[in-house]
Protein backbone atom coordinates (compact mmCIF):
# COMPACT_ATOMS: atom_id res chain seq x y z
CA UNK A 1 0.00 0.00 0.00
CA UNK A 2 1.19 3.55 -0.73
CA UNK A 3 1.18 5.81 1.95
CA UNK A 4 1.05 9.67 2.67
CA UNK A 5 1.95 11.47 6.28
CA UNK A 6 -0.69 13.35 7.92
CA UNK A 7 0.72 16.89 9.71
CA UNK A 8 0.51 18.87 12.16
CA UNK A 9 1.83 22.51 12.44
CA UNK A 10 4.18 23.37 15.17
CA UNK A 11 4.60 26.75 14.70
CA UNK A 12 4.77 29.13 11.45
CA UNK A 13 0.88 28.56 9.84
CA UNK A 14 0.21 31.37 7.01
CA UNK A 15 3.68 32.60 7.46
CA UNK A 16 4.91 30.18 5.48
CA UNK A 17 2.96 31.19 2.73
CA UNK A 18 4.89 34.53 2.16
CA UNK A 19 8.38 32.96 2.22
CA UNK A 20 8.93 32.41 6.32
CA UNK A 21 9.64 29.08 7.49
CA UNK A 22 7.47 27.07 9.44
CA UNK A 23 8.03 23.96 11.45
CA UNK A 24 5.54 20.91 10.66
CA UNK A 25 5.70 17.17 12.22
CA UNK A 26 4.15 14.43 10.06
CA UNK A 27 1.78 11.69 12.29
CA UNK A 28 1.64 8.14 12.10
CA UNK A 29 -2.04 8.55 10.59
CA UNK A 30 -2.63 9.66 7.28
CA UNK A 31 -3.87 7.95 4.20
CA UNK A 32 -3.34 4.70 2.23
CA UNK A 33 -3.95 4.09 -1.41
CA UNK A 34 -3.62 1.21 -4.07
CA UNK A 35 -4.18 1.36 -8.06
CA UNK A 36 -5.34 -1.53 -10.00
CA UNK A 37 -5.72 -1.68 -13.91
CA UNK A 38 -9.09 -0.80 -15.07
CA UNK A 39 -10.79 0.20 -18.20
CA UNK A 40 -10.80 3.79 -17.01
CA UNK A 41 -9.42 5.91 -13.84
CA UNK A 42 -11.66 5.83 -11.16
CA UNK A 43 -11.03 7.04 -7.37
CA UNK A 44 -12.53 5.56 -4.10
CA UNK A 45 -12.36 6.67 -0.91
CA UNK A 46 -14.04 4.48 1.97
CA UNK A 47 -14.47 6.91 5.03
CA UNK A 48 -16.14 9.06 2.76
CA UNK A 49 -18.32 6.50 0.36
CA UNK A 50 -16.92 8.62 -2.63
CA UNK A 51 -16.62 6.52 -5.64
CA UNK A 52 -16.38 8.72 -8.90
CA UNK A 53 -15.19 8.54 -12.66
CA UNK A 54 -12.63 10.86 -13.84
CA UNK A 55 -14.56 11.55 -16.43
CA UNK A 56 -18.06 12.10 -15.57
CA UNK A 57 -18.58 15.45 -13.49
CA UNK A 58 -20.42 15.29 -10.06
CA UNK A 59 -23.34 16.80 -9.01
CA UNK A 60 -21.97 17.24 -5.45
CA UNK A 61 -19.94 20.55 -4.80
CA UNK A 62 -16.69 18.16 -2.69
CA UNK A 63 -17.54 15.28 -4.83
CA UNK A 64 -16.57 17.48 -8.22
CA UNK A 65 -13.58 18.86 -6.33
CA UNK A 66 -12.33 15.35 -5.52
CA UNK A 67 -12.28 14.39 -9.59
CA UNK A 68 -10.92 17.57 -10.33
CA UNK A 69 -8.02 17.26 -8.20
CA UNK A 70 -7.71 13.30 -9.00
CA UNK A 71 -7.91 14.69 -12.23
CA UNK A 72 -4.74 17.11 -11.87
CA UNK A 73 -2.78 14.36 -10.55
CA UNK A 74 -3.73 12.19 -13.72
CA UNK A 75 -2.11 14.51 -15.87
CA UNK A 76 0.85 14.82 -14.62
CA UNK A 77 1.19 10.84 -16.15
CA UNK A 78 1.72 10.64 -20.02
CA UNK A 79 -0.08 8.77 -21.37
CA UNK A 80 -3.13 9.37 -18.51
CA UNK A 81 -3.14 6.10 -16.34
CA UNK A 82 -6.43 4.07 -16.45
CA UNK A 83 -6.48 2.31 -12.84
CA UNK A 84 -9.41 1.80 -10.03
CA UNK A 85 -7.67 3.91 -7.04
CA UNK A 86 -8.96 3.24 -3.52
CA UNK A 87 -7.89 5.29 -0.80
CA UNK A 88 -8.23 4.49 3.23
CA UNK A 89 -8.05 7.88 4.81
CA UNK A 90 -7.66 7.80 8.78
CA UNK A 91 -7.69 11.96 8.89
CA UNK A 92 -11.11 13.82 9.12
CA UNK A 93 -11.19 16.18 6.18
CA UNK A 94 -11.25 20.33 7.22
CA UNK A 95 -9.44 19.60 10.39
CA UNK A 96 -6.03 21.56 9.39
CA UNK A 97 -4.43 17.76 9.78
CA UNK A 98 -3.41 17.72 5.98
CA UNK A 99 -5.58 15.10 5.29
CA UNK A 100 -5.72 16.21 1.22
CA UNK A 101 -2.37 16.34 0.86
CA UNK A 102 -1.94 12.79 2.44
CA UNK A 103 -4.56 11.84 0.03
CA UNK A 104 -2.76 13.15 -3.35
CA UNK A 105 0.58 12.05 -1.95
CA UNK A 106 -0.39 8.09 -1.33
CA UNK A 107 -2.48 8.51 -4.83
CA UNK A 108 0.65 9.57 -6.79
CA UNK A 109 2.43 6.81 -5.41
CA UNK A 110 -0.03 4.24 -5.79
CA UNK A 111 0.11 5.30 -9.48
CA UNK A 112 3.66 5.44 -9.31
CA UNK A 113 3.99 2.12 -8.20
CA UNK A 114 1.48 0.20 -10.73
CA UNK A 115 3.15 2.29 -13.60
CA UNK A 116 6.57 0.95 -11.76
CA UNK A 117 7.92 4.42 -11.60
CA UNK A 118 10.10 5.59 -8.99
CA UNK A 119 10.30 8.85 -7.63
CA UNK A 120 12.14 10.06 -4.30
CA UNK A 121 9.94 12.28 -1.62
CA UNK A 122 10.70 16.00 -2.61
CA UNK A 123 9.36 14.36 -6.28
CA UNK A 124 6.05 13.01 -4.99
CA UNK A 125 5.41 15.90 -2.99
CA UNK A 126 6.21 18.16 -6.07
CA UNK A 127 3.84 16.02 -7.80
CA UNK A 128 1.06 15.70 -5.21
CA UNK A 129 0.91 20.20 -5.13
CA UNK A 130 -1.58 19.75 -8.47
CA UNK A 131 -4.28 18.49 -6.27
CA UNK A 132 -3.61 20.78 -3.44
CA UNK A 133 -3.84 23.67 -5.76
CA UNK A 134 -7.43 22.54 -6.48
CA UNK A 135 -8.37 22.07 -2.90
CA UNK A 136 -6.43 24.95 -1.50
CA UNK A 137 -6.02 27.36 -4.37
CA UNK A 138 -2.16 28.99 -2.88
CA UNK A 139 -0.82 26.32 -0.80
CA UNK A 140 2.65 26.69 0.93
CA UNK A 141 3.91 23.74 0.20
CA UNK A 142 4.46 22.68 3.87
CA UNK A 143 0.88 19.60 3.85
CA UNK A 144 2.75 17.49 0.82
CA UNK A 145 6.29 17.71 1.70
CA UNK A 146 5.49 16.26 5.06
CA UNK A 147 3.18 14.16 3.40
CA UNK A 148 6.13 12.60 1.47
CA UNK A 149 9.11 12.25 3.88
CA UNK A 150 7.22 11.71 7.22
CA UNK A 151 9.27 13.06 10.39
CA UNK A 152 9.77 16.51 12.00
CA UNK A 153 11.20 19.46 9.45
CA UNK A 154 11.64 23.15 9.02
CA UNK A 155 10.27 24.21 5.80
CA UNK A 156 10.71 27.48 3.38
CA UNK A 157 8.44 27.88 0.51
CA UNK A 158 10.71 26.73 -2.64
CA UNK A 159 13.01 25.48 -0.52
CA UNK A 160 13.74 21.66 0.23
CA UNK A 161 12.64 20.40 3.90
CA UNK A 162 15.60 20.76 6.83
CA UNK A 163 15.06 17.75 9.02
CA UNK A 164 14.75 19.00 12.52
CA UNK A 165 16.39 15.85 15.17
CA UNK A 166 14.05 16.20 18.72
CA UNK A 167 16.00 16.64 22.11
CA UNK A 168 13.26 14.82 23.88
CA UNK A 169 10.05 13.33 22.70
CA UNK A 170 7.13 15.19 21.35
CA UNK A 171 3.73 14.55 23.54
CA UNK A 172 1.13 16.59 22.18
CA UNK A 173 -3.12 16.33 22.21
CA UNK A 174 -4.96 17.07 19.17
CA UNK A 175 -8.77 18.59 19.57
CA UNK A 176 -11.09 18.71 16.89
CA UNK A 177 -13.23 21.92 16.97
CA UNK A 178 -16.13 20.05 15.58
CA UNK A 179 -15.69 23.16 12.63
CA UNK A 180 -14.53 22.94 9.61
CA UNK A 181 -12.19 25.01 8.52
CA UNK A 182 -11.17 25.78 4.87
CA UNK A 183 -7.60 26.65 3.77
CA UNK A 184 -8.54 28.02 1.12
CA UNK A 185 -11.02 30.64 2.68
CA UNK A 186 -8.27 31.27 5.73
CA UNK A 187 -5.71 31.71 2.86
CA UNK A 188 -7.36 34.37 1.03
CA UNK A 189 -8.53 36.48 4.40
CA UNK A 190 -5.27 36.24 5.30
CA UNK A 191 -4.20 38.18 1.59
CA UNK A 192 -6.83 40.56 1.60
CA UNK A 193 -5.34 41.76 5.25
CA UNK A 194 -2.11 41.61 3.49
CA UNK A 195 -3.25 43.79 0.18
CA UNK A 196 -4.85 46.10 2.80
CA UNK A 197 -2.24 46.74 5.65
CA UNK A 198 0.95 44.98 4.07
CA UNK A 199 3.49 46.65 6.86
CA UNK A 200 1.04 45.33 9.43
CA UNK A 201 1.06 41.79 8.07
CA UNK A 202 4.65 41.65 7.41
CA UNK A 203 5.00 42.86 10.92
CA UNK A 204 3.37 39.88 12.41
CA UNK A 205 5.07 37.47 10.12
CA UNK A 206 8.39 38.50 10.86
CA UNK A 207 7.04 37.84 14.37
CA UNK A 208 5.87 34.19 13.70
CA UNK A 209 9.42 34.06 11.92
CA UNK A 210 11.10 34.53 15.64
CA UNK A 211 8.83 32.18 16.96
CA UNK A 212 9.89 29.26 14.26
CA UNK A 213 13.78 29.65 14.78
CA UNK A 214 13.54 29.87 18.46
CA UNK A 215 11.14 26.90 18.20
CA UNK A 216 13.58 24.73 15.82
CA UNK A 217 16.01 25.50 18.45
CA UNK A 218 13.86 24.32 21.46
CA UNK A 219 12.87 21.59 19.70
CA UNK A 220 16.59 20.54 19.33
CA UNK A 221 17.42 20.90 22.92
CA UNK A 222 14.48 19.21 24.29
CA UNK A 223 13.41 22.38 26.06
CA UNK A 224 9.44 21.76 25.50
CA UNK A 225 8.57 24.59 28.32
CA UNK A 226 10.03 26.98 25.97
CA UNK A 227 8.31 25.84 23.00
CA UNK A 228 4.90 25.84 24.72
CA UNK A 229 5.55 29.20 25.16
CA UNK A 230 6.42 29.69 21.81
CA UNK A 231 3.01 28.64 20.97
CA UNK A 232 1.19 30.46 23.37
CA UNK A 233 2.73 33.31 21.42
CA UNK A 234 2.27 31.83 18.11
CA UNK A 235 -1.73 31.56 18.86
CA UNK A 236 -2.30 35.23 19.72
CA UNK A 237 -0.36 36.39 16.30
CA UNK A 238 -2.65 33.79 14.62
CA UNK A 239 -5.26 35.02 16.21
CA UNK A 240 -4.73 38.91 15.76
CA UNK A 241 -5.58 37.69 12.14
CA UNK A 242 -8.93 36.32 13.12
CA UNK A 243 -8.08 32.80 12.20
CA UNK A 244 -9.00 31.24 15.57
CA UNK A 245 -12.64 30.98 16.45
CA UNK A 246 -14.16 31.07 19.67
CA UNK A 247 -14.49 27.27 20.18
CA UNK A 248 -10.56 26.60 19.23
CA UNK A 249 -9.79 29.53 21.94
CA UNK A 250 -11.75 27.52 24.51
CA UNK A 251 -9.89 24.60 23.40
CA UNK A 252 -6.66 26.20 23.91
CA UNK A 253 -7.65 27.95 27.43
CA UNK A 254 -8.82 24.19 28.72
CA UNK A 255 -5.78 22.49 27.91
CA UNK A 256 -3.60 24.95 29.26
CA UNK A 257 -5.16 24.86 32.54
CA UNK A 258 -5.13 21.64 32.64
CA UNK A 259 -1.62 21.70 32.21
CA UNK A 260 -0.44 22.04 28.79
CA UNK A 261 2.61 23.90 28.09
CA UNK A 262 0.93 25.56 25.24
CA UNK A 263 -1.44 25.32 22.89
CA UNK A 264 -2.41 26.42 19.80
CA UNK A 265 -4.55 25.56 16.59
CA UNK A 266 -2.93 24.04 13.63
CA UNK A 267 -3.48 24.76 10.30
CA UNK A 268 -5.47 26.94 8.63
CA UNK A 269 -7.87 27.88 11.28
CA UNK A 270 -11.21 29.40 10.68
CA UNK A 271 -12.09 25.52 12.32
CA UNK A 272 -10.62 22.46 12.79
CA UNK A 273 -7.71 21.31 15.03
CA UNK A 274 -5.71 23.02 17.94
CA UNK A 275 -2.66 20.81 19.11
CA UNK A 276 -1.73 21.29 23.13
CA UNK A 277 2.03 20.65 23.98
CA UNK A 278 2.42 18.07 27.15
CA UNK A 279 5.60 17.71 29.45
CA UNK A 280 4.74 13.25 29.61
CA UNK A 281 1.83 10.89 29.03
CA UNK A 282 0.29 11.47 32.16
CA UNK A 283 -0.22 15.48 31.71
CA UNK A 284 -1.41 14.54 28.22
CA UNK A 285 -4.27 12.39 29.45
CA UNK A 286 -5.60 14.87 31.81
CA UNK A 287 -5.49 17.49 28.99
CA UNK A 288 -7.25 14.86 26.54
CA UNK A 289 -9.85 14.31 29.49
CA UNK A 290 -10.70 18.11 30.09
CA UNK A 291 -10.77 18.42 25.82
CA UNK A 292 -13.65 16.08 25.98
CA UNK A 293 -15.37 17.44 29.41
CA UNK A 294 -15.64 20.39 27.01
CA UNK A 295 -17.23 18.06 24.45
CA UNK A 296 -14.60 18.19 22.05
CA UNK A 297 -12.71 14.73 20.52
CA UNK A 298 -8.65 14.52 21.17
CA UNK A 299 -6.97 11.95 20.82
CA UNK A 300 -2.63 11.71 21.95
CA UNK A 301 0.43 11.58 19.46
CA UNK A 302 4.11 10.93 20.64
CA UNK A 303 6.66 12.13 18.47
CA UNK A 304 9.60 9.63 19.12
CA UNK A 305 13.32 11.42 19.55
């Protein structure tokens, strides 16, 4: 089975996206794919119960923007592949998780591998940015490259992931809102702020710039106090550009006082996931537990060293 990383954004969200680095872990979850020869492409996803044609246009707003980007990926093959593609996606979609760009990634090497072409990470990720154009319109980058090589990295638009080696383990929480956010929509707020106070904007980002290199460096030395601050940080600059909602700024509150070192959302905001930082497995469990006192699902992922 081909495989692509879910992520999860340490620090550096919609920074990233005007040439500051960010710093991204992939998880263990993500999705899985496998292409068989058929008499035309077709894609299926389980979670989902999407099963569509490549060539027949759907009816259903996501459904059409699932071919479309299946369809991008297509042509990036000459001659266009004909194979039945079925995906098993463990990521909720809209969660900020980068659950499209673990879908595109383990479709391109699905394809990849029943074509029995080889390609090395920064390739497939290169590869997999078609579809996340479609679903995303300007994405950084960040989702597919961590998508393709898995572990914990530093990342510059147009410039090649810089593995990042942890000083300690990584115990964090991850809370689902319940919202769903869209990139896309958090993307393009995020320019029109820009096109309308660009010294402002490029103020903050320079900010969230700070915030990533001290991070890279915390994260190095196994100093996760300082990086939950770091985040703490990271969350009000994120959220001076209204991309947290009241619900993720709950989420945030509760885990810190129930002992995270900081917390955060991830992604693109406007909905979906907030990650909380946790000094062992025992801290992280109470934080999980007040996350879902709140009514909100979290669920624990270790980082290994």
């Amino acid at each position: 089975m081909a495989f692509g990383h879910g992520k999860l954004i340490l620090l550096g969200e919609h920074a990233v996206v005007y040439g500051r680095p960010a710093l991204a872990a992939a998880l263990p979850q993500g999705a899985e794919a496998v292409a068989e020869p058929a008499d035309r492409a077709r894609l299926e996803i389980a979670p989902w119960g999407v099963a569509l044609d490549a060539s027949e246009i759907q009816a259903d707003e996501r459904a059409e923007q699932l071919r479309q980007a299946f369809c991008a990926l297509l042509d990036g093959y000459d001659p266009l592949p004909a194979f039945r593609v079925r995906v098993e996606l463990s990521l909720p979609g809209g969660a900020g998780l980068g659950g499209s760009a673990a879908l595109s990634v383990a479709i391109v090497r699905a394809l990849d591998a029943a074509l029995g072409r080889q390609r090395d990470a920064p390739a497939v990720a290169e590869a997999a940015l078609a579809a996340e154009r479609v679903f995303h319109g300007n994405p950084s980058g960040i989702d597919s490259a961590l998508a393709a090589s898995g572990g914990v990295a530093l990342y510059r638009k147009g410039s090649p992931l810089e593995s990042v080696r942890l000083g300690r383990k990584l115990t964090l929480v991850v809370g689902h809102s319940g919202e769903q956010g869209s990139t896309r929509e958090t993307v393009a707020s995020v320019a029109r702020q820009h096109a309308r106070n660009p010294a402002k904007l490029d103020q903050i980002f320079d900010g969230i710039e700070a915030l990533v290199t001290n991070g890279r460096s915390a994260l190095q030395t196994g100093e996760l106090w300082r990086l939950g601050q770091l985040m703490i940080l990271n969350q009000k600059l994120l959220s001076s550009m209204m991309l947290s909602t009241s619900r993720l700024s709950e989420m945030c509150q509760a885990a810190e006082q129930a002992g995270a070192l900081g917390a955060k959302l991830t992604g693109g905001g406007g909905g979906g996931c907030m990650i909380a930082l946790c000094e062992h497995a025992a801290a992280a469990e109470r934080v999980q537990h007040a996350l879902e006192a709140i009514g909100r699902e979290a669920f624990i992922a270790e980082l290994g060293a």
